[in-house]
Protein backbone atom coordinates (compact mmCIF):
# COMPACT_ATOMS: atom_id res chain seq x y z
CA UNK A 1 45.52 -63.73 81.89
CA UNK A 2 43.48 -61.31 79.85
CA UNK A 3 39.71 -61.54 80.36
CA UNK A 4 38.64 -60.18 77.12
CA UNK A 5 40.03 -62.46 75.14
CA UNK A 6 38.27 -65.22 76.77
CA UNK A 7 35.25 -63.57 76.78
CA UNK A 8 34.81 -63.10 72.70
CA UNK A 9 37.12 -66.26 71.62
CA UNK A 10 34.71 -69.41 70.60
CA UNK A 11 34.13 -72.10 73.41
CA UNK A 12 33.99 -75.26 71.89
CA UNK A 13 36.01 -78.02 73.50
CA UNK A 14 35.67 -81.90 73.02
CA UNK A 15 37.49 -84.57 75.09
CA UNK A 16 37.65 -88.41 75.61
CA UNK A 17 36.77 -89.88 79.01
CA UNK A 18 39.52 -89.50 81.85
CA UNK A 19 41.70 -92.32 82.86
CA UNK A 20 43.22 -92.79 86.34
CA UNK A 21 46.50 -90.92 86.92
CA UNK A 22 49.24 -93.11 87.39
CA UNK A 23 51.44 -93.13 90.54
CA UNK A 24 54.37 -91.85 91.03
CA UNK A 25 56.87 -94.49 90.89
CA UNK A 26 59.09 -93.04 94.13
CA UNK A 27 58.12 -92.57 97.95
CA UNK A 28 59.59 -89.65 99.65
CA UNK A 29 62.66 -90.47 101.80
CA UNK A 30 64.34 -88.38 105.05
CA UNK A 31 65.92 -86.36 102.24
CA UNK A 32 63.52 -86.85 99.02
CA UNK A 33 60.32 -85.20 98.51
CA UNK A 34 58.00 -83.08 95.69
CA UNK A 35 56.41 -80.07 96.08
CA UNK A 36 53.73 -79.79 93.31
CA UNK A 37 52.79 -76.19 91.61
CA UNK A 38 49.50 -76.21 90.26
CA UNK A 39 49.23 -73.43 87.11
CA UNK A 40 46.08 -71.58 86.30
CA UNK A 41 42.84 -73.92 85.87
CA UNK A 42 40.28 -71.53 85.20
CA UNK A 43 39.68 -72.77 81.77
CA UNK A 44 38.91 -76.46 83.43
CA UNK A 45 36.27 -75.23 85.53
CA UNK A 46 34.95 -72.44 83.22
CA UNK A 47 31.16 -72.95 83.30
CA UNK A 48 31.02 -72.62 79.26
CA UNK A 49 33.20 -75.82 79.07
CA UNK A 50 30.75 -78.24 80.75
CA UNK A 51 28.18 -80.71 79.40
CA UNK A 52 24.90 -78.58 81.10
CA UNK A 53 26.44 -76.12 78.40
CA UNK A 54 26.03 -78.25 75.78
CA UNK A 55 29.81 -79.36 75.43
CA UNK A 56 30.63 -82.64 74.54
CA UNK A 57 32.46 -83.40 78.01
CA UNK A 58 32.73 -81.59 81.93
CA UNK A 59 36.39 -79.51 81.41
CA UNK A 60 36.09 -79.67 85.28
CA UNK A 61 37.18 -83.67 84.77
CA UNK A 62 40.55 -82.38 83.96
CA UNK A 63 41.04 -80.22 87.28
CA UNK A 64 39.80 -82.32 89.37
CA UNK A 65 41.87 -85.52 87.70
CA UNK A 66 44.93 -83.17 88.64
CA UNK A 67 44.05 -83.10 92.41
CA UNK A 68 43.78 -86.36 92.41
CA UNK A 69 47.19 -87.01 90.94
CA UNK A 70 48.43 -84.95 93.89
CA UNK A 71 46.34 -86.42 96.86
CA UNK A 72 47.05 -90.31 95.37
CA UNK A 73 50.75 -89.44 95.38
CA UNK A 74 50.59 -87.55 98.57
CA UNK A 75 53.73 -88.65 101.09
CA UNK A 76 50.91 -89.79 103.84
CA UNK A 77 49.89 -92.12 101.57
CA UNK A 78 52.78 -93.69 100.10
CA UNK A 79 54.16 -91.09 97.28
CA UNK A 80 56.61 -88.31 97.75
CA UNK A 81 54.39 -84.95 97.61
CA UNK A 82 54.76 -83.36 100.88
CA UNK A 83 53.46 -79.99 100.21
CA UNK A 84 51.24 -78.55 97.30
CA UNK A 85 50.29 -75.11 96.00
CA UNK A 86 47.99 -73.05 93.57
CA UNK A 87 48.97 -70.38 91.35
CA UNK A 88 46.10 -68.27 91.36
CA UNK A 89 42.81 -68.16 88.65
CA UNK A 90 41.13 -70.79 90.17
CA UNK A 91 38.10 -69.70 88.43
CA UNK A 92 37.28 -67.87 85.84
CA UNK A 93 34.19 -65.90 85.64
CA UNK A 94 33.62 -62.36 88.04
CA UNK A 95 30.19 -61.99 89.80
CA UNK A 96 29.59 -57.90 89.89
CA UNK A 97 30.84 -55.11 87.80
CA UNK A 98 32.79 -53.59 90.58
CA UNK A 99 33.29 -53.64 94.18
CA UNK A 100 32.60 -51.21 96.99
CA UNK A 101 35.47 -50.39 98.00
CA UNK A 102 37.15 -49.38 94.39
CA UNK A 103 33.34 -47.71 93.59
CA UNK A 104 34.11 -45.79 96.63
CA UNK A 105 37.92 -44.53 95.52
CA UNK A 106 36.22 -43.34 91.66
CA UNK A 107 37.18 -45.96 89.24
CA UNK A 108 34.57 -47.00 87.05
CA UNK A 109 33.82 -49.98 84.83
CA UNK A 110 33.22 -49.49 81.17
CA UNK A 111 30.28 -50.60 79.79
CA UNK A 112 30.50 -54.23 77.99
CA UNK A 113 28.58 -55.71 75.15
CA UNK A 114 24.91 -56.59 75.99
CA UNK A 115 25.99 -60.25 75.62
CA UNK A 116 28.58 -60.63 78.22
CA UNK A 117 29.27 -59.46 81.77
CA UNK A 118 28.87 -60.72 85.29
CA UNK A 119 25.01 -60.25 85.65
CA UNK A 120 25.09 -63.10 82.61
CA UNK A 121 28.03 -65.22 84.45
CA UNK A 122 27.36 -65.13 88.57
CA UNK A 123 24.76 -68.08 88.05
CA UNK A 124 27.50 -69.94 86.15
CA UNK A 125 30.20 -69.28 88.32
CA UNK A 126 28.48 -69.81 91.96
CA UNK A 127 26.69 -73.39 90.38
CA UNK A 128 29.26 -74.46 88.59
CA UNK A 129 32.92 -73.16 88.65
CA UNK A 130 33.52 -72.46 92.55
CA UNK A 131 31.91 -75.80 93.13
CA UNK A 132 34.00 -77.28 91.08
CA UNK A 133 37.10 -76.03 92.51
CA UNK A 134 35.65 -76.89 96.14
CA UNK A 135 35.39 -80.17 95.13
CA UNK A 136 39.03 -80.44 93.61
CA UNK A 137 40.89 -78.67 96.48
CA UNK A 138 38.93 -81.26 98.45
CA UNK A 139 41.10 -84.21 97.14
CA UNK A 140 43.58 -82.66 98.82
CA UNK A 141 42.00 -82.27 102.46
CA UNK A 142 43.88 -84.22 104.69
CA UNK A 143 46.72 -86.17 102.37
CA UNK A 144 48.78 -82.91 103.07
CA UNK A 145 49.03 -79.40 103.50
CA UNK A 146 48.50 -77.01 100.65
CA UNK A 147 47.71 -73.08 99.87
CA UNK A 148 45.93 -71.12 97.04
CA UNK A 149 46.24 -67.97 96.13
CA UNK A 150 43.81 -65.79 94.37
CA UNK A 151 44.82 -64.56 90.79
CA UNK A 152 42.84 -61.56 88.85
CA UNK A 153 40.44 -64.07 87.31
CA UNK A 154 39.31 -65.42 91.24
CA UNK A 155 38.40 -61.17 92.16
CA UNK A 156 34.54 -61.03 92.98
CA UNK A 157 34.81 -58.04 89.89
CA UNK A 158 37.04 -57.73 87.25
CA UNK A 159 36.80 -55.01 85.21
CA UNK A 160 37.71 -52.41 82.00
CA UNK A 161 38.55 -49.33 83.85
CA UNK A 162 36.81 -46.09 82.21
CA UNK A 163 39.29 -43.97 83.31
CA UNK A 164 41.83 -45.66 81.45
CA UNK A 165 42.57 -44.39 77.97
CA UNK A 166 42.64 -46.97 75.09
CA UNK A 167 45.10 -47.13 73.05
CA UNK A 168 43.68 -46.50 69.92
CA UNK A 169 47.08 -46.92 67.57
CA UNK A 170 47.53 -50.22 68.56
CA UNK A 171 46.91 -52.96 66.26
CA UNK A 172 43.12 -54.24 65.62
CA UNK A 173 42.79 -56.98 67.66
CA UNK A 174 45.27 -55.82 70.18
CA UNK A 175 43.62 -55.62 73.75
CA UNK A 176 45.38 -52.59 74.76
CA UNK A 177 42.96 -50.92 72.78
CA UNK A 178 40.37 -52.18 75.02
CA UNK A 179 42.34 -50.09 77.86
CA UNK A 180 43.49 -52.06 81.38
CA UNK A 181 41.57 -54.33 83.48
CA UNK A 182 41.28 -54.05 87.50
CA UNK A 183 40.12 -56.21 90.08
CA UNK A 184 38.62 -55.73 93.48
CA UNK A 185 36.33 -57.69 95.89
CA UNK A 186 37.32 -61.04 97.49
CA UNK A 187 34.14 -62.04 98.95
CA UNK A 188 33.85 -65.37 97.27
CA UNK A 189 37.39 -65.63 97.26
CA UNK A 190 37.46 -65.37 101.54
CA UNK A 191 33.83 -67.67 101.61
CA UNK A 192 35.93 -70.65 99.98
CA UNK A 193 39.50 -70.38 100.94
CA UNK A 194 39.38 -67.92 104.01
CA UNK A 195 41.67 -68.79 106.98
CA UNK A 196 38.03 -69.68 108.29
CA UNK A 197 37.05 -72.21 105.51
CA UNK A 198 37.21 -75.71 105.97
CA UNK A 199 40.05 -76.41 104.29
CA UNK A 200 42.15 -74.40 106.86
CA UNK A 201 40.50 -74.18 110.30
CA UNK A 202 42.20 -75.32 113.10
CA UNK A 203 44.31 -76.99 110.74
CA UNK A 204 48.07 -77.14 112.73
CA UNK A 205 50.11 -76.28 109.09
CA UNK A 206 48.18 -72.93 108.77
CA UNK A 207 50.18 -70.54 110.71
CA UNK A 208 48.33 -67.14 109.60
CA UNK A 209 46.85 -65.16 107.34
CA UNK A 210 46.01 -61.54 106.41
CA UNK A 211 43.20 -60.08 104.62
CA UNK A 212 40.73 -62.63 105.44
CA UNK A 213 42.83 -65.30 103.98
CA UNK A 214 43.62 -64.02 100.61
CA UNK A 215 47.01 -63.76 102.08
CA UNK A 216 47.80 -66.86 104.04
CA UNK A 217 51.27 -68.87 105.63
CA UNK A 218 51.74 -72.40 105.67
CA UNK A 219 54.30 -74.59 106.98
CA UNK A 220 55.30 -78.33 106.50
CA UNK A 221 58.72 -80.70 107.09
CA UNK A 222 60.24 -82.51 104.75
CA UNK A 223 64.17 -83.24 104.12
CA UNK A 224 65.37 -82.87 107.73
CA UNK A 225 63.58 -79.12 107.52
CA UNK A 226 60.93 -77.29 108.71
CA UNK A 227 59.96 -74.85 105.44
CA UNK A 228 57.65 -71.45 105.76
CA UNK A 229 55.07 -71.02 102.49
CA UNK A 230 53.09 -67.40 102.36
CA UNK A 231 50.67 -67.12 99.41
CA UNK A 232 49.97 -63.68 98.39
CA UNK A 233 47.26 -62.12 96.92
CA UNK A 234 47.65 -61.02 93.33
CA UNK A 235 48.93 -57.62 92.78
CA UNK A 236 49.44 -57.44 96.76
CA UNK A 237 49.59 -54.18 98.93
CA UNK A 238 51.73 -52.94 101.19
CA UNK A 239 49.64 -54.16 103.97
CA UNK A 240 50.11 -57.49 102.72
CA UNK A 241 53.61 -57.56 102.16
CA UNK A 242 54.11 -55.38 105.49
CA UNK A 243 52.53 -59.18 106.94
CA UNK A 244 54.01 -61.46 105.32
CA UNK A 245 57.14 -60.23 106.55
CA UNK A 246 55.96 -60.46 110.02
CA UNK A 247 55.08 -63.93 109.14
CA UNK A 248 58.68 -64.37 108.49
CA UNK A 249 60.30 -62.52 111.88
CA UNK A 250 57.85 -64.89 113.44
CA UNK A 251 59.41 -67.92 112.15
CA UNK A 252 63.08 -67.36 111.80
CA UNK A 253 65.49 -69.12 110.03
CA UNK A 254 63.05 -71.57 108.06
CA UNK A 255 63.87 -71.89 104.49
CA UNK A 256 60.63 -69.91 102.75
CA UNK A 257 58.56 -70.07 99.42
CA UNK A 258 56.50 -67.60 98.00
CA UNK A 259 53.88 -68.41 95.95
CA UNK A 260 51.53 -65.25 94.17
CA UNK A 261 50.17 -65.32 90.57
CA UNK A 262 51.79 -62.65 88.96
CA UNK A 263 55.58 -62.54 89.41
CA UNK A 264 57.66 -63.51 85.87
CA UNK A 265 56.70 -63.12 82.39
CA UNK A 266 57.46 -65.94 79.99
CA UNK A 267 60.78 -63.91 78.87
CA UNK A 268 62.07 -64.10 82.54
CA UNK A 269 60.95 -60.60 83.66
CA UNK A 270 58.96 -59.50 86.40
CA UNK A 271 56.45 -57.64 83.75
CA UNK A 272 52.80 -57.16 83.92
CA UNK A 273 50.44 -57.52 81.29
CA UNK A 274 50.24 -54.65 79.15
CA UNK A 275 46.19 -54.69 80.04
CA UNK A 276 46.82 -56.42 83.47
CA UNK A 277 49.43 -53.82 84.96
CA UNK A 278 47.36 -53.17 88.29
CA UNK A 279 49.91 -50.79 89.32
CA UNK A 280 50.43 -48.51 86.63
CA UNK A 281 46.31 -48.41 87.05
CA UNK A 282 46.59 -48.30 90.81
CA UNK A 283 49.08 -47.07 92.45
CA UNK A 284 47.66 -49.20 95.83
CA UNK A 285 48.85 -52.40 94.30
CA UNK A 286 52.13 -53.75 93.84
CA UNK A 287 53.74 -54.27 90.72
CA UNK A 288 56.10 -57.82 90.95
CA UNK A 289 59.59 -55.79 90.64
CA UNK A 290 57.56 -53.83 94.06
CA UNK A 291 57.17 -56.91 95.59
CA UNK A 292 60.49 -58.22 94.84
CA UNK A 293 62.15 -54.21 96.17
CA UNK A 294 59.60 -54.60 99.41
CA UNK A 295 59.32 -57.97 100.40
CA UNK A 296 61.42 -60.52 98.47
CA UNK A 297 64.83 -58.98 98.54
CA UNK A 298 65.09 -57.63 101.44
CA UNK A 299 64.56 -61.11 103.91
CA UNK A 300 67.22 -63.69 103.74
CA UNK A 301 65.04 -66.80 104.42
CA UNK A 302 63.05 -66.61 100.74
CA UNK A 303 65.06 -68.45 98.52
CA UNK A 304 62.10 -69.49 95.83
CA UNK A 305 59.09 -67.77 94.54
CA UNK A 306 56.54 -69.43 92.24
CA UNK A 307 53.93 -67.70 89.96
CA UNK A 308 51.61 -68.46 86.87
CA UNK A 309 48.88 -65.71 85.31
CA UNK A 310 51.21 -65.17 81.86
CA UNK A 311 51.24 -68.39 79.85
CA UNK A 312 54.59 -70.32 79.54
CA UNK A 313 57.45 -71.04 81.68
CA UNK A 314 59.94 -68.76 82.47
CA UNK A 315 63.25 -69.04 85.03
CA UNK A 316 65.91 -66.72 86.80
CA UNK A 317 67.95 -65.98 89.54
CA UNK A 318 68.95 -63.07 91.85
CA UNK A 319 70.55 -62.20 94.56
CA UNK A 320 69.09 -60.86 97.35
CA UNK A 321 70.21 -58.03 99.35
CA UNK A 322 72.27 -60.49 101.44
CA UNK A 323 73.68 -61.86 98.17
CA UNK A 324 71.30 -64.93 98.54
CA UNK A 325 69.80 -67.00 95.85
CA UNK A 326 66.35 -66.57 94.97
CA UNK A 327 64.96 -69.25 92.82
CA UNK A 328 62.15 -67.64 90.55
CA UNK A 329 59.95 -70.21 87.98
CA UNK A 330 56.64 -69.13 86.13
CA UNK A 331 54.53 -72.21 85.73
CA UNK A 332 51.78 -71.75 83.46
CA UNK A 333 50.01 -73.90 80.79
CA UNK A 334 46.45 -72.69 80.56
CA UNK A 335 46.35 -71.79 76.95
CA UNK A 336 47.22 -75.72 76.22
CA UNK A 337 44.83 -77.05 73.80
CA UNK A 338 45.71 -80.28 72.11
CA UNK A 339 43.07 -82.08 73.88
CA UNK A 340 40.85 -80.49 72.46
CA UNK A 341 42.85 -80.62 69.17
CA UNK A 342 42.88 -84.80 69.97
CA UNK A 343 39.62 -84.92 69.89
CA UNK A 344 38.75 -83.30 66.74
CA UNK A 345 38.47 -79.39 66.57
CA UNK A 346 39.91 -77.15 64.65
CA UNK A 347 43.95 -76.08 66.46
CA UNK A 348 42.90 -72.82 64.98
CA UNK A 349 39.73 -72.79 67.30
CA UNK A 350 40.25 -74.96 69.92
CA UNK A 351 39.92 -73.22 72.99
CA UNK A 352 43.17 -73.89 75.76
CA UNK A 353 42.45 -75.79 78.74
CA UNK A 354 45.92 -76.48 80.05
CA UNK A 355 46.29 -80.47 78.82
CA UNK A 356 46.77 -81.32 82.44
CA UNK A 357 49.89 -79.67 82.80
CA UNK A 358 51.78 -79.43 86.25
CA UNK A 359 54.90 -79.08 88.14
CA UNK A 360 56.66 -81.20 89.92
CA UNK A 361 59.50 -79.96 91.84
CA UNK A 362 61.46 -82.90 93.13
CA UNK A 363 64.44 -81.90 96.21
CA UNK A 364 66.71 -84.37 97.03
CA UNK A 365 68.76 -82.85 100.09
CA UNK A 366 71.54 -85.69 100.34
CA UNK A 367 74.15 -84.48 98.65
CA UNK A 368 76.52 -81.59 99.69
CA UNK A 369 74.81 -79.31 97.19
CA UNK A 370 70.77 -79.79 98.01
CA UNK A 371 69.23 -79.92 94.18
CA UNK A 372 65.78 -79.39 93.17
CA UNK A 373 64.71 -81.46 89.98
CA UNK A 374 61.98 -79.62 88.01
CA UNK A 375 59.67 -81.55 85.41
CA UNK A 376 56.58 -80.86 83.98
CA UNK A 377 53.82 -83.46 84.20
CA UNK A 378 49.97 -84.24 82.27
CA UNK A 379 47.96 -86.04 84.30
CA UNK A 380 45.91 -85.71 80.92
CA UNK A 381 48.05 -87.46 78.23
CA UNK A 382 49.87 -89.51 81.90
CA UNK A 383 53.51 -88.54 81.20
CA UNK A 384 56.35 -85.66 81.59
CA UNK A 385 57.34 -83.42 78.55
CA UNK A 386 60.44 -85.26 78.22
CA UNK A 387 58.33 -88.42 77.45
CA UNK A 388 55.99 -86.57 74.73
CA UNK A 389 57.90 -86.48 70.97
CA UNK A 390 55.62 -83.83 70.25
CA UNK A 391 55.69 -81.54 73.02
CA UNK A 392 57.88 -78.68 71.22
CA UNK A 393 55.74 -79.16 68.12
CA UNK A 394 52.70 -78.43 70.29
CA UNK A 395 53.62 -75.81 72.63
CA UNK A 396 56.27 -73.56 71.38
CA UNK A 397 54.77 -71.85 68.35
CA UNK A 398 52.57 -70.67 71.04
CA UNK A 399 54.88 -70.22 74.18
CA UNK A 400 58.28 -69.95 73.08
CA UNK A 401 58.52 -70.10 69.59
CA UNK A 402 62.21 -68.15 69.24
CA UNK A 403 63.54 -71.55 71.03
CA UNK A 404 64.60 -74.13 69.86
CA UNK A 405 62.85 -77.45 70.49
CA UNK A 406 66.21 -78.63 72.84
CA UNK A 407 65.91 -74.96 74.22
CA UNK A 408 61.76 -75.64 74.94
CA UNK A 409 61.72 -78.75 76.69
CA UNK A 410 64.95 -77.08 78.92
CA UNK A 411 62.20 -74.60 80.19
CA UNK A 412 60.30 -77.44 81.74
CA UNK A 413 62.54 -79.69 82.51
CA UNK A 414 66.02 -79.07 84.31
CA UNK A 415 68.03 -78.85 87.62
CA UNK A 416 68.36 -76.03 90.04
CA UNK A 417 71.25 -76.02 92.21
CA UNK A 418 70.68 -74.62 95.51
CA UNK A 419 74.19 -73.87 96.10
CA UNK A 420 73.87 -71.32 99.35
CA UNK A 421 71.32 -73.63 100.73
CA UNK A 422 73.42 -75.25 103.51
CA UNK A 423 75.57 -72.13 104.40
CA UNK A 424 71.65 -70.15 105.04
CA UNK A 425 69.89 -72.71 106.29
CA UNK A 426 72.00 -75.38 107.92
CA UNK A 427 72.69 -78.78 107.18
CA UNK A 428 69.12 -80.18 108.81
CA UNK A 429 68.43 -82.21 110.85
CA UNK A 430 68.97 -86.57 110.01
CA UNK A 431 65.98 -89.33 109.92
CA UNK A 432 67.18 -90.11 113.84
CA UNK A 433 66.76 -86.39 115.16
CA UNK A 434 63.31 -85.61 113.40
């Protein structure tokens, strides 16, 4: 997601107190169980959005209300969620222009407005908005395992590249005028959610990790299988991909997920951002169609990927170089603002937080044909999108607005058919051999 934009945009939120999260009504089974996707919550834990800040309510409510969804409905304690994983932008703010290591290579940042910048924002962000996500991921310690992945936003800097030209013809009020945006530095990124970190030392279900954690592998069982997870950094390099498919050699034959923050685009292709396009800035970092031609395609035992960073939902399927199913979904609902809206401001001016937004990805592996059942979920207004009569009125001007509303609410909630599953995989193992 574009930082500029979030930098000049107004911040004024306002929000009702937080009810509990209801459960979810069904307890996973030898051969039904959820895997939850949690999209982009920057905006929750954005240190401009809290009540020290002189907004009406703590954004960082609605975050952390989410994580407790998860960990209440967690399969060790009596719910069907078995495995859960971040998309990336876990926070929002960077804490220095730019790191070392890029300073070191030439790029440059360019100069901001005297008003904004990460001299102004590091207090912010190491008080408020990585505590805050410490103290969400925490809900999750110990009901089951989980991964996150670092998205441009979590980068120590994050930065307008000098060397970049602007595009001056573009429309006023079109970022690409601004020029492109890199990131570097994962200090802060490695101090909370390193392989070291307490979240994941000497935990059993962390397998490895690369990069001090910003790439990471997890594994759990559910369904008569044993399933890999690797988490990639955003924009990942060779390096990381040239891991993760060791990670893979290492454990053959599990059916594995990919999760990384910048895969689809909300039309369904693997796109950057036209000021986000890390690759076409440096040539270092993989682009998602390089990560698909490295990594993705070429090893038989990834048959999903999940992703957030570009706001909507988007699905597709390939082959892979085997022939394959991969099972691609963009999950992403930070620009969400009718709570907000609800509680008074301006939809013109409302600033998105994401409503509460998740996915739930619900596999029932007793039929012939394994199916995956994929709905969208608000722990905020406590039901799916099917359940809201508003939901296309809402969300698709915004998202999807050449849909229409039957065509919007099929983006978040449908059916994928893993058809190859059994044939790749094999037909698992039953409740009395597990």
């Amino acid at each position: 997601m574009s930082m500029m934009r979030k930098l000049f945009r107004s911040a004024v939120l306002a929000l009702g107190l937080l009810a509990a999260a209801p459960s979810l009504a069904q307890q996973a089974t030898d051969a039904r169980f959820t895997i939850a996707v949690i999209p982009d919550t920057q905006n929750y834990v954005d240190h401009t959005r809290q009540r020290a800040a002189g907004f009406p309510f703590d954004a960082r409510d609605m975050m952390t209300e989410q994580f407790r969804f998860i960990a209440d409905n967690a399969a060790s304690r009596g719910g069907d969620i078995v495995f859960a994983t971040g998309a990336g932008d876990v926070w929002q703010h960077p804490v220095i222009d730019i790191d070392p290591d890029h300073a070191a290579r030439g790029f440059s940042p360019r100069a901001l407005p005297s008003d904004v910048g990460p001299a102004k924002w590091a207090p912010g962000v190491r008080e408020v908005e990585i505590p805050a996500s410490i103290a969400a991921y925490r809900l999750l310690d110990g009901a089951l395992p989980f991964s996150a992945v670092p998205g441009n936003h979590d980068y120590d800097a994050q930065w307008w590249e000098e060397s970049w030209p602007r595009d001056l013809t573009a429309p006023e009020g079109d970022l690409r005028r601004l020029g492109m945006i890199h990131v570097g530095g994962l200090t802060e990124w490695v101090r909370v959610f390193g392989a070291a970190s307490p979240f994941f030392k000497d935990r059993p279900w962390y397998v490895g990790s690369h990069d001090g954690g910003a790439d990471s592998a997890q594994v759990f069982e559910a369904g008569g299988y044993r399933f890999l997870h690797i988490g990639l950094q955003f924009a990942p390099s060779d390096a990381s991909l040239k891991w993760a498919e060791t990670v893979i050699h290492a454990h053959p034959g599990l059916p594995t997920l990919i999760s990384t923050h910048d895969f689809l685009d909300k039309t369904g292709q693997r796109r950057a951002h036209p000021v986000v396009d890390i690759n076409a800035l440096d040539p270092f970092d993989n682009s998602a169609q390089g990560v698909w031609d490295k990594l993705i395609s070429r090893n038989p035992q990834i048959f999903m990927v999940l992703s957030g960073h570009h706001n909507g939902q988007a699905f597709r399927t390939d082959p892979n170089r085997q022939g394959g199913a991969v099972y691609q979904l963009l999950s992403d609902y930070q620009d969400r603002n009718r709570a907000a809206v609800g509680a008074g401001l301006d939809a013109a001016k409302a600033p998105g937080l994401g409503d509460g937004w998740l996915r739930l990805m619900a596999f029932d592996m007793t039929g012939e044909v394994p199916t995956v059942r994929v709905r969208t979920y608000s722990t905020h207004f406590k039901r799916y999108a099917s359940d809201e009569p508003n939901y296309a009125l809402w969300y698709k001007p915004n998202e999807q607005p050449q849909m229409t509303d039957e065509e919007f609410l099929a983006q978040d909630e449908f059916t994928i058919r893993l058809e190859d599953f059994r044939a790749r995989f094999g037909p698992g193992r039953s409740a009395s051999q597990q």
